[in-house]
N, C-alpha and C. Protein backbone atom coordinates (compact mmCIF):
# COMPACT_ATOMS: atom_id res chain seq x y z
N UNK A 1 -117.25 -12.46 -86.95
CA UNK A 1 -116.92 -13.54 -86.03
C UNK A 1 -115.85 -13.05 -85.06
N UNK A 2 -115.91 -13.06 -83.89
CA UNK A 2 -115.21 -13.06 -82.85
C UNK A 2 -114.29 -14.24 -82.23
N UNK A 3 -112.68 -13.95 -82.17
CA UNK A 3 -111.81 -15.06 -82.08
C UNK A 3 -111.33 -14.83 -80.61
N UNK A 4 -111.38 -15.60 -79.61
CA UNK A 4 -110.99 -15.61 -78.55
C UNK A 4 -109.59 -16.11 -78.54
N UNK A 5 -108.26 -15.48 -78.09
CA UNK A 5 -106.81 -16.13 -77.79
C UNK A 5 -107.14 -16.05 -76.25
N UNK A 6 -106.77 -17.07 -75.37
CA UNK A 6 -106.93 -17.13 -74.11
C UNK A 6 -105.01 -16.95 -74.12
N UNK A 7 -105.09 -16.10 -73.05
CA UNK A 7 -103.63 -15.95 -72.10
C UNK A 7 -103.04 -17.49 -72.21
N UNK A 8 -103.92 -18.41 -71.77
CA UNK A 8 -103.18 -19.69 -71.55
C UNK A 8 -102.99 -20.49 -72.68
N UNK A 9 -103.23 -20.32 -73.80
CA UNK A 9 -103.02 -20.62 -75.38
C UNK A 9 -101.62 -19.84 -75.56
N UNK A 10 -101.31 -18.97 -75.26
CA UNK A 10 -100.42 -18.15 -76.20
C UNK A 10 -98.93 -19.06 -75.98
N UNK A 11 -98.32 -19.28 -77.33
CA UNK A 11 -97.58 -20.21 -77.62
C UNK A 11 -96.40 -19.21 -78.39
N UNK A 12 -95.38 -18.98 -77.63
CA UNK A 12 -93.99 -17.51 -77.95
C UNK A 12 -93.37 -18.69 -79.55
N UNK A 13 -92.90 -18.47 -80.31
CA UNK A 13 -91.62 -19.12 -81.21
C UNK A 13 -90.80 -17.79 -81.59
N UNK A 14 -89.45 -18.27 -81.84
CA UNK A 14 -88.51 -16.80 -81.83
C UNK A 14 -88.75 -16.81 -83.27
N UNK A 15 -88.89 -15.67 -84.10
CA UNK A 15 -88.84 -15.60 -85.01
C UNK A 15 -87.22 -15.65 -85.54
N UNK A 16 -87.76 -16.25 -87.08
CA UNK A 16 -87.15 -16.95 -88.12
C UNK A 16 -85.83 -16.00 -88.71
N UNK A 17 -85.01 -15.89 -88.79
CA UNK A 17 -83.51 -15.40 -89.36
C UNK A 17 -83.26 -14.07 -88.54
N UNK A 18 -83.58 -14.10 -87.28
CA UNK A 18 -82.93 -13.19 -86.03
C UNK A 18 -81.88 -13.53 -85.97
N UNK A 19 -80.73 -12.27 -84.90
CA UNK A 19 -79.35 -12.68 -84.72
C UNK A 19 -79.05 -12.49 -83.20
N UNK A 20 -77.97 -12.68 -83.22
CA UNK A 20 -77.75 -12.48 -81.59
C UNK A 20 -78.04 -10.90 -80.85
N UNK A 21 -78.76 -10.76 -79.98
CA UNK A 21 -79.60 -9.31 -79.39
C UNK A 21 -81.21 -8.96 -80.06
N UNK A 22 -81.32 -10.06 -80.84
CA UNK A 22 -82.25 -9.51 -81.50
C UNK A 22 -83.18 -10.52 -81.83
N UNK A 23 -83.40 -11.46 -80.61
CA UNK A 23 -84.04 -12.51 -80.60
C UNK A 23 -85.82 -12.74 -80.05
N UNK A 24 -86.19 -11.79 -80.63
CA UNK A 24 -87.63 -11.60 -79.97
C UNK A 24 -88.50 -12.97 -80.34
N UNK A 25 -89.48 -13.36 -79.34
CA UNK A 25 -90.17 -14.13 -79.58
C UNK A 25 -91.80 -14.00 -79.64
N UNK A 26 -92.46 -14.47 -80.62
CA UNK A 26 -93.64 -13.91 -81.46
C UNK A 26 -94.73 -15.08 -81.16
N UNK A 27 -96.07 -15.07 -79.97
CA UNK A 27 -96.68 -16.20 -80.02
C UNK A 27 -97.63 -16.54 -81.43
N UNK A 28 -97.79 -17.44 -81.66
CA UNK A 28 -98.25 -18.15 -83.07
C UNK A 28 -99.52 -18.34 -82.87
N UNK A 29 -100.21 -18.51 -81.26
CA UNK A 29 -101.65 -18.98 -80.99
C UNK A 29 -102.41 -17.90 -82.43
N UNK A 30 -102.13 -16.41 -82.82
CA UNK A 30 -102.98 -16.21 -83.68
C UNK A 30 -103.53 -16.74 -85.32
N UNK A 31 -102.02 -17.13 -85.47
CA UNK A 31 -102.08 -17.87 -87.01
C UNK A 31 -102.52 -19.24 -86.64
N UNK A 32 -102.51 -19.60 -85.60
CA UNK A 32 -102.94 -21.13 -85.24
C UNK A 32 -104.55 -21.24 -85.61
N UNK A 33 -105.30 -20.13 -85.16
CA UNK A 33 -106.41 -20.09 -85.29
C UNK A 33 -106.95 -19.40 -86.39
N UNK A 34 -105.83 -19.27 -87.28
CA UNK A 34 -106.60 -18.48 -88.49
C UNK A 34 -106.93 -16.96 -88.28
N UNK A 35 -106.55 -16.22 -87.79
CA UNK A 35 -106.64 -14.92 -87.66
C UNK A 35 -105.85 -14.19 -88.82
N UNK A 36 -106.11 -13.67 -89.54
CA UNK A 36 -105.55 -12.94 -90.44
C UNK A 36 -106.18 -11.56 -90.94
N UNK A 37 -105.50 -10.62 -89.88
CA UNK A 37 -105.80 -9.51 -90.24
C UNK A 37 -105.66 -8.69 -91.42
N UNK A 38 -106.51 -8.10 -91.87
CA UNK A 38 -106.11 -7.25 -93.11
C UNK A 38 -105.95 -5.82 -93.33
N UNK A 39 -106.48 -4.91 -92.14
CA UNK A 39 -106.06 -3.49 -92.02
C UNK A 39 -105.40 -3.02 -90.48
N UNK A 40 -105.60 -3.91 -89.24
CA UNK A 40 -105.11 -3.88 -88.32
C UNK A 40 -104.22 -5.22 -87.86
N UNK A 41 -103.05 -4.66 -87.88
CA UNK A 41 -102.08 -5.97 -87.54
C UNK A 41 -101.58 -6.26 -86.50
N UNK A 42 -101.68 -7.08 -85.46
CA UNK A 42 -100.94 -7.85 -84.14
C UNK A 42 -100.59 -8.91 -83.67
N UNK A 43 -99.56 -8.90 -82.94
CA UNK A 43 -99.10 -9.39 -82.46
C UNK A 43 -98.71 -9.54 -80.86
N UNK A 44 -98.42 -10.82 -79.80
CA UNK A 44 -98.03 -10.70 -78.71
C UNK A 44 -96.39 -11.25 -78.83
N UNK A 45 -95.90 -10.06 -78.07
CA UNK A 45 -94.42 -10.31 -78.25
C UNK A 45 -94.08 -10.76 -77.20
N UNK A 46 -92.50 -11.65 -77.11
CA UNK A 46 -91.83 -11.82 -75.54
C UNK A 46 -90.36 -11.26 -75.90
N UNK A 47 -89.84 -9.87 -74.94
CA UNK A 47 -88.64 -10.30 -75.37
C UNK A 47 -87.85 -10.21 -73.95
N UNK A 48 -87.30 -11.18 -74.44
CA UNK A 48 -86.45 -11.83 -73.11
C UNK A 48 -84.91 -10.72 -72.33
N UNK A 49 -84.73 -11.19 -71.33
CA UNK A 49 -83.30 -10.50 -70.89
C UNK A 49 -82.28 -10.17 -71.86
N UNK A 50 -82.09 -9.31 -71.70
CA UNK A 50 -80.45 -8.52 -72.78
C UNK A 50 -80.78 -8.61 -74.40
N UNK A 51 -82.26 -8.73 -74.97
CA UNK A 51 -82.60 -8.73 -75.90
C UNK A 51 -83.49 -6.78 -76.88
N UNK A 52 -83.07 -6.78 -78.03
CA UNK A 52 -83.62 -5.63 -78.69
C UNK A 52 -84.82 -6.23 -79.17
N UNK A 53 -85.88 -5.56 -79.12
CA UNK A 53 -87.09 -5.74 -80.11
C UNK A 53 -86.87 -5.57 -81.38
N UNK A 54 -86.12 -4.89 -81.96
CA UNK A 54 -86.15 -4.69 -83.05
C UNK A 54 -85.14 -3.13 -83.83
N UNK A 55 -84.69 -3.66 -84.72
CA UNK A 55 -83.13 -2.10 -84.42
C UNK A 55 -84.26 -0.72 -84.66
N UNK A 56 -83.54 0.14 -84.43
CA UNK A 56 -84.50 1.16 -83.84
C UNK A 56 -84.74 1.80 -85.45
N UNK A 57 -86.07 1.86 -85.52
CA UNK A 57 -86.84 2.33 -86.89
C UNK A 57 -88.05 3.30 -86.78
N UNK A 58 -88.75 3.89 -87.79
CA UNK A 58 -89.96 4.15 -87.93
C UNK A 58 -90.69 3.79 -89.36
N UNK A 59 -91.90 3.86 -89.08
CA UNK A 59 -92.87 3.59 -90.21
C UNK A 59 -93.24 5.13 -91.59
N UNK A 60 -93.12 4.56 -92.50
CA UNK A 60 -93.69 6.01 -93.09
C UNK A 60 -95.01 5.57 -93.39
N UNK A 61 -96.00 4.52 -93.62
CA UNK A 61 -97.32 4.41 -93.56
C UNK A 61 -97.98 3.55 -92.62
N UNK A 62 -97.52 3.42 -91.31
CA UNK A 62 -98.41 2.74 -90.10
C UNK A 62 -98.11 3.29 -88.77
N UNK A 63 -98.89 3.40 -87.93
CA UNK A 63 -99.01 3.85 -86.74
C UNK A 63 -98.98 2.36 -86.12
N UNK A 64 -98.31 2.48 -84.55
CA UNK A 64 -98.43 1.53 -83.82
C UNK A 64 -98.37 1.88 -82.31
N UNK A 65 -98.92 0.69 -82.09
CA UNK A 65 -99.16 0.75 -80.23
C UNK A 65 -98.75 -0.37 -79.39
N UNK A 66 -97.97 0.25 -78.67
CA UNK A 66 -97.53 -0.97 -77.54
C UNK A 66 -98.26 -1.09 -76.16
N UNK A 67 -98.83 -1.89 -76.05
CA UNK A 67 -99.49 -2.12 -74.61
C UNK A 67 -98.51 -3.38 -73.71
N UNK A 68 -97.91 -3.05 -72.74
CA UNK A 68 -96.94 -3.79 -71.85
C UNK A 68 -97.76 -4.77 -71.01
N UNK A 69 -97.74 -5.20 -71.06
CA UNK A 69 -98.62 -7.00 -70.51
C UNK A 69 -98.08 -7.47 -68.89
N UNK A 70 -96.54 -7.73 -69.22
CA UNK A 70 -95.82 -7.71 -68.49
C UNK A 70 -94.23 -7.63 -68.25
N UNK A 71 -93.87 -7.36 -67.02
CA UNK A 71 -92.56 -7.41 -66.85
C UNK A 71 -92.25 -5.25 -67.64
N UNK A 72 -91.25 -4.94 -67.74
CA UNK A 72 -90.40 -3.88 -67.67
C UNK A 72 -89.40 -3.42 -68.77
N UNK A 73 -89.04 -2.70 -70.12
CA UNK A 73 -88.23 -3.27 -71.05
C UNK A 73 -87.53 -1.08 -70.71
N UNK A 74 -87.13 -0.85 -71.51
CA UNK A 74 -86.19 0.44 -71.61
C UNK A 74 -86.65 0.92 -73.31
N UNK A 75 -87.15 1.72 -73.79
CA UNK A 75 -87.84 2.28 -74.38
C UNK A 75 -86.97 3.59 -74.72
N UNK A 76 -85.99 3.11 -76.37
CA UNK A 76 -85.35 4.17 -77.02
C UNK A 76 -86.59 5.17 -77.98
N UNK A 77 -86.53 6.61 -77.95
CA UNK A 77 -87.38 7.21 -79.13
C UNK A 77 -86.45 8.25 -79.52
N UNK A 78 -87.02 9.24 -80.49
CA UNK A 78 -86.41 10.70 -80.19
C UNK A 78 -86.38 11.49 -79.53
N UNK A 79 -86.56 10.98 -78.42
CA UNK A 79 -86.80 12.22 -77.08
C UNK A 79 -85.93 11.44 -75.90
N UNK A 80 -85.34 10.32 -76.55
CA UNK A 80 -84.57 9.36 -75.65
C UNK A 80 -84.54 8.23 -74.96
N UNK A 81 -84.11 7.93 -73.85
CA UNK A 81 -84.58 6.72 -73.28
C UNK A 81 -85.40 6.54 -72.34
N UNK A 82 -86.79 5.34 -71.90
CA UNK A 82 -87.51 6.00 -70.75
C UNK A 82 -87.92 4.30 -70.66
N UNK A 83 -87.82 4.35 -69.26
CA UNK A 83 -88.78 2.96 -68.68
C UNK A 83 -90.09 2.79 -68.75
N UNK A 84 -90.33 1.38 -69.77
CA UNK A 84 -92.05 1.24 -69.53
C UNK A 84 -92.01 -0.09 -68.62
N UNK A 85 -93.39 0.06 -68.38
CA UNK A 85 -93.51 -1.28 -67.38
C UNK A 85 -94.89 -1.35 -67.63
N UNK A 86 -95.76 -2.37 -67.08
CA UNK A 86 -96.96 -3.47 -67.30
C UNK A 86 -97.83 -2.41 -67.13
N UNK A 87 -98.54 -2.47 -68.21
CA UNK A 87 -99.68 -1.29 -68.11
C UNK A 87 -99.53 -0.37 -68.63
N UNK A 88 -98.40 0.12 -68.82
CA UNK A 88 -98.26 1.03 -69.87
C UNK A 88 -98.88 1.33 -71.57
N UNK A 89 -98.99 2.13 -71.90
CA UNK A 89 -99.61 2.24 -73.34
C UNK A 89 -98.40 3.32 -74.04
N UNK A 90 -97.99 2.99 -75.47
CA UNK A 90 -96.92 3.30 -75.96
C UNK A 90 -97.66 3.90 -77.32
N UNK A 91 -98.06 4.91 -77.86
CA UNK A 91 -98.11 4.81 -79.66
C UNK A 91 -96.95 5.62 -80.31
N UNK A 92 -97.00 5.24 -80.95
CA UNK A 92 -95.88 5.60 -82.28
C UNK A 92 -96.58 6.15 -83.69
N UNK A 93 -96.06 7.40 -83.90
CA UNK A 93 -96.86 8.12 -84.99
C UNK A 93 -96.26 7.67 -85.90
N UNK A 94 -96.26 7.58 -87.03
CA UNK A 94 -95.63 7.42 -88.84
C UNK A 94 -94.47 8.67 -88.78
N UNK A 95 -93.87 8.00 -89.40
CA UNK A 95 -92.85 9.04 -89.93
C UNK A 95 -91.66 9.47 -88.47
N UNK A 96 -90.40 10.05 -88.86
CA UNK A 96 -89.31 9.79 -88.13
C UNK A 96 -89.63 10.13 -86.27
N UNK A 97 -90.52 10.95 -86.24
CA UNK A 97 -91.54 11.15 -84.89
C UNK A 97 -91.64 10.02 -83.80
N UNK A 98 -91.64 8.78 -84.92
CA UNK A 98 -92.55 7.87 -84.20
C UNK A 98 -91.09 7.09 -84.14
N UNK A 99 -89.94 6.85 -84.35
CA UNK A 99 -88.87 5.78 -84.30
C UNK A 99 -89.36 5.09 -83.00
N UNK A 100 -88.25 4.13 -82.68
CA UNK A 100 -88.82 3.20 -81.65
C UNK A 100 -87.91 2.08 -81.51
N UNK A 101 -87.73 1.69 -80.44
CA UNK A 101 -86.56 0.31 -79.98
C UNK A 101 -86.82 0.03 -78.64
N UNK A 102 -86.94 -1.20 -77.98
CA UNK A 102 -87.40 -1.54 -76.83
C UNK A 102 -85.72 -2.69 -76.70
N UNK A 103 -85.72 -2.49 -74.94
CA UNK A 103 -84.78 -3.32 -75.00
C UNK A 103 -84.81 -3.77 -73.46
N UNK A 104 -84.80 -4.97 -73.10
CA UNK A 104 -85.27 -5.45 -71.94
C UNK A 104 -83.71 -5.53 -70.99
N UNK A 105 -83.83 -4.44 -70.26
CA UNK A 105 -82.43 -4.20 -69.00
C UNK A 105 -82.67 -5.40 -67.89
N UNK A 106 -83.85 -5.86 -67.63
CA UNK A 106 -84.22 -6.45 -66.47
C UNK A 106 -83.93 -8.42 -66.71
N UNK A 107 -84.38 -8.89 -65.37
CA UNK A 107 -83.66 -10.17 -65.54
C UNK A 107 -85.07 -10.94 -65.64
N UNK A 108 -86.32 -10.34 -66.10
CA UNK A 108 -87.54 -11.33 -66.37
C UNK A 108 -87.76 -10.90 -67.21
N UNK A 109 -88.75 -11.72 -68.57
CA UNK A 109 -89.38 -11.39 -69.55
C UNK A 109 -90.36 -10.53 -69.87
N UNK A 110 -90.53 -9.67 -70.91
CA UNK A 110 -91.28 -8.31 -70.68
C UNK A 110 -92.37 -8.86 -72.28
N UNK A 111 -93.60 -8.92 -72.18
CA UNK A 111 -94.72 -9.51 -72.86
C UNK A 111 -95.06 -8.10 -73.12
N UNK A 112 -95.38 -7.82 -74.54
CA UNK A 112 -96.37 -6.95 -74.39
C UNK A 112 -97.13 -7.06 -75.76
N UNK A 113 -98.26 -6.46 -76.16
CA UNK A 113 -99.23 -6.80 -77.19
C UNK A 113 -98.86 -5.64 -78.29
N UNK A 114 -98.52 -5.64 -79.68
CA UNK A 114 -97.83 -4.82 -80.36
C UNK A 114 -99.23 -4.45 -81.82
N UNK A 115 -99.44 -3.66 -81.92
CA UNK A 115 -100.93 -3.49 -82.95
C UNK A 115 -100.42 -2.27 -83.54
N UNK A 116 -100.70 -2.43 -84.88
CA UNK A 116 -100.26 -1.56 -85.88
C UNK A 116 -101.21 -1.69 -87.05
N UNK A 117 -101.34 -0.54 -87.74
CA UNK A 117 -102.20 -0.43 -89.01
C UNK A 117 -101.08 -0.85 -90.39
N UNK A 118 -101.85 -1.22 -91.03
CA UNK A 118 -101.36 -1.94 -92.11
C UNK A 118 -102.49 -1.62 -93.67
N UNK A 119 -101.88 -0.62 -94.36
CA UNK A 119 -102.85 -0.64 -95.89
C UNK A 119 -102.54 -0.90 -97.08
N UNK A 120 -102.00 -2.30 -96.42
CA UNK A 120 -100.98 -2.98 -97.86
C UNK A 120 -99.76 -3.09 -97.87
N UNK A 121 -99.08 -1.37 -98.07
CA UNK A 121 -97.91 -1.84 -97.83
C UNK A 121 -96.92 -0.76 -96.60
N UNK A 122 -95.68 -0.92 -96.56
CA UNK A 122 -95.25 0.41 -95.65
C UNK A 122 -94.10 0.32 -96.44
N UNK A 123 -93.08 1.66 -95.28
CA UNK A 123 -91.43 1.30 -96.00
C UNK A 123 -91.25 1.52 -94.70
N UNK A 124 -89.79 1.09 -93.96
CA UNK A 124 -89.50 1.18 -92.91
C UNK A 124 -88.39 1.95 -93.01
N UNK A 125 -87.82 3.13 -92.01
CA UNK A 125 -86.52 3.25 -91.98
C UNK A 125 -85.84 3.11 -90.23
N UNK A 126 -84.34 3.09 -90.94
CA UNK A 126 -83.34 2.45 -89.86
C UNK A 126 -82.57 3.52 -89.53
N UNK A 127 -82.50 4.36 -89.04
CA UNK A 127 -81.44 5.25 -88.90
C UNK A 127 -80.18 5.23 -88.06
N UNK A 128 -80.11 3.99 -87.46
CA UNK A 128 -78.47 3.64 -87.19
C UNK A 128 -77.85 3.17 -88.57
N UNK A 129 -78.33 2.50 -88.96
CA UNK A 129 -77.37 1.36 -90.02
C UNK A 129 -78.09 2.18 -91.51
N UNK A 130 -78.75 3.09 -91.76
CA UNK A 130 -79.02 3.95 -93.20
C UNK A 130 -79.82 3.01 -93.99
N UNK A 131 -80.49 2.33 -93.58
CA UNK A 131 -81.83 0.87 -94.32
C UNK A 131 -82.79 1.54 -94.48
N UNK A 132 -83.75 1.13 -95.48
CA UNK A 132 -84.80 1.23 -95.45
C UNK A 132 -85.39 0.01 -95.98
N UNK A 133 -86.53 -0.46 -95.32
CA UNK A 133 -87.38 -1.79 -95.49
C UNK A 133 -88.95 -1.56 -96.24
N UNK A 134 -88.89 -2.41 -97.50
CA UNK A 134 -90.10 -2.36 -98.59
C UNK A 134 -90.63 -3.10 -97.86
N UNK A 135 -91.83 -2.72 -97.60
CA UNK A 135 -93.15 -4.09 -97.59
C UNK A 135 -94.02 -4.00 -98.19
N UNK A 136 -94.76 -4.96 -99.21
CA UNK A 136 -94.45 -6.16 -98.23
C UNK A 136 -93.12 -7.29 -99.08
N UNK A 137 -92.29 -6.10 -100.19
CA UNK A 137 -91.78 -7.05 -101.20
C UNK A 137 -90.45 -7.69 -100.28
N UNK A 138 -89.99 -7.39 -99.48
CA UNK A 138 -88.86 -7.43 -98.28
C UNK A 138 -87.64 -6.66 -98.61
N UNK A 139 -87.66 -5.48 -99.89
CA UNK A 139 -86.38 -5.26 -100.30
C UNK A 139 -86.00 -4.35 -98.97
N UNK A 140 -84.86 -4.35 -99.15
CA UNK A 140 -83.85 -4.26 -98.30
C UNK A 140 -82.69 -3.06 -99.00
N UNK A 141 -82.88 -1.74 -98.95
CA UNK A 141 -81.64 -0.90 -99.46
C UNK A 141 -80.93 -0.05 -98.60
N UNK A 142 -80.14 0.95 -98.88
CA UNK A 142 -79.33 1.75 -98.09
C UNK A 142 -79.89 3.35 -98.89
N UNK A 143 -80.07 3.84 -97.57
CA UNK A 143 -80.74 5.28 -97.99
C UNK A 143 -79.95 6.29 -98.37
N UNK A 144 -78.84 5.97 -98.01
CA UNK A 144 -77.51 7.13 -98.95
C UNK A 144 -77.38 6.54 -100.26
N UNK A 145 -77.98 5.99 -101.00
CA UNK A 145 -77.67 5.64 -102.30
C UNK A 145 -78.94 5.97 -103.28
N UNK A 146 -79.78 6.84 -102.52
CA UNK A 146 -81.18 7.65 -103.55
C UNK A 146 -80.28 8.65 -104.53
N UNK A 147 -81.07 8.63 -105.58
CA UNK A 147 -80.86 9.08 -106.85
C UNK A 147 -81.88 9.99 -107.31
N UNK A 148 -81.48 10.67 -108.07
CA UNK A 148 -82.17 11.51 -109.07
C UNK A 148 -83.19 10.89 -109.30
N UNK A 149 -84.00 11.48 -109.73
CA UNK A 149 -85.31 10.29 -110.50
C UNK A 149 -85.00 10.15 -112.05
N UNK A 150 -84.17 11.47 -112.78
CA UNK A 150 -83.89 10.57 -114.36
C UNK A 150 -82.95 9.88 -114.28
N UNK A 151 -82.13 9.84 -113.45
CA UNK A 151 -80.63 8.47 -113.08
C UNK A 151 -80.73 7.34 -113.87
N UNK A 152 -79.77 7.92 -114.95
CA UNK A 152 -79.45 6.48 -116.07
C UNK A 152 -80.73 6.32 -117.24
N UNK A 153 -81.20 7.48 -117.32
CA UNK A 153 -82.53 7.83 -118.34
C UNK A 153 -81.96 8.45 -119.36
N UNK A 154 -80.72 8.87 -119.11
CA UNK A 154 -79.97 9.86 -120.58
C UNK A 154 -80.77 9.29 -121.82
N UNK A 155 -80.16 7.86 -122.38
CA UNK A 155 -80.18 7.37 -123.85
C UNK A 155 -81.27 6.45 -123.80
N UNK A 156 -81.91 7.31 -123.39
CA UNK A 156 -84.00 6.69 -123.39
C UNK A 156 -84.04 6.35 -124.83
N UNK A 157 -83.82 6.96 -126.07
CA UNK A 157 -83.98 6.86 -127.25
C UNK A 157 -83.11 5.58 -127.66
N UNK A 158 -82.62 5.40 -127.28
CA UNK A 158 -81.49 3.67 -127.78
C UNK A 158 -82.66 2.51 -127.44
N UNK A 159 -83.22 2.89 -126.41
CA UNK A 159 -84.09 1.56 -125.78
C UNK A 159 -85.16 1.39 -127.02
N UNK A 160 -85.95 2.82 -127.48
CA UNK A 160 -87.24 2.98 -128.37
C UNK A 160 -87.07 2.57 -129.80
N UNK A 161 -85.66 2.69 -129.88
CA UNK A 161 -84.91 2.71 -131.50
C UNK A 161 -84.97 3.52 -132.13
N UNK A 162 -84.80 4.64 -131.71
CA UNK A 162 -84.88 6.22 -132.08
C UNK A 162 -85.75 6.32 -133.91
N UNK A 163 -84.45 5.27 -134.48
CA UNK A 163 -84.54 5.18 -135.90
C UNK A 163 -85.91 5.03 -136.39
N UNK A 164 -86.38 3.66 -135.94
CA UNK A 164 -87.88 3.71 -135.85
C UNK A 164 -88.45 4.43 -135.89
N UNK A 165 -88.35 5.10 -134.43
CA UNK A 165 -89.82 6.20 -134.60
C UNK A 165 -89.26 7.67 -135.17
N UNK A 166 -88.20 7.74 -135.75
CA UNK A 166 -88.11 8.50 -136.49
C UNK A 166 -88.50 8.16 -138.21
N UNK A 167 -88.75 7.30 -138.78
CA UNK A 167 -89.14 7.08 -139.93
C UNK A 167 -90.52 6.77 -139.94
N UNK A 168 -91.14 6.63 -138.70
CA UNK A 168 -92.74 6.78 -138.71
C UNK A 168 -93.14 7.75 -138.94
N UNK A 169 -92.43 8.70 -138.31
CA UNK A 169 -93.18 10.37 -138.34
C UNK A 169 -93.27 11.04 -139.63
């Protein structure tokens, strides 16, 4: 089945526990109509004057693409900063390659259509603030605090009851 969003449907709401700079707004016309993607995920974004899309991250399991709709935003990567404008096509590879932050310098709203693969789940990282983001569970940690993988496995035998399975044998 084929779902038509007409331009003149699309209905922006800012998404839910944003802060100040970081107030992007996300139209809803797709969940309105029941669209629920399950391996390709999108969205139409608005983000307004003196606003971030989103703090600057990359994906370790999704690729994404920005197609600019309208208006002009300033486009942070690892290669730096660069102006996109309407018409433009943006992808972003997986992994630290692909980081990414959009931030609208101009005094009109910059629309653009945001599509990304999705196979369940991803992890996100943040490399200003040292985050990394679980999805889809929402955890939320700090990447200077990875560990060993036996970390706190010493007295494995206390948990089993050593005693136990020593009088089985």
């Amino acid at each position: 089945m084929a779902t038509i969003i007409k331009q003149s449907e699309l209905e922006f709401k800012e998404n839910p526990g944003k802060i100040d700079k970081f107030r992007i707004l996300t139209d809803i016309s797709r969940t309105q109509k029941g669209v629920n993607p399950e391996w390709l995920n999108f969205d139409v974004r608005q983000l307004n004057p003196k606003q971030y899309s989103a703090p600057y991250h990359f994906h370790h399991f999704a690729e994404e693409l920005f197609m600019i709709l309208s208006g002009k935003a300033m486009l942070r990567t690892p290669q730096g900063f660069q102006e996109v404008e309407s018409g433009d096509l943006i992808f972003f590879e997986k992994e630290s390659e692909g980081a990414h932050q959009l931030y609208n310098h101009t005094a009109e709203p910059c629309t653009y259509l945001d599509i990304r693969t999705y196979i369940g789940h991803d992890v996100c990282e943040y490399p200003d603030s040292d985050k990394i983001y679980v999805v889809p569970s929402g955890e939320i940690l700090r990447k200077s605090d990875t560990l060993p993988y036996f970390d706190g496995e010493e007295k494995v035998d206390e948990k089993w009851g050593q005693s136990q399975i020593s009088s089985k044998t």
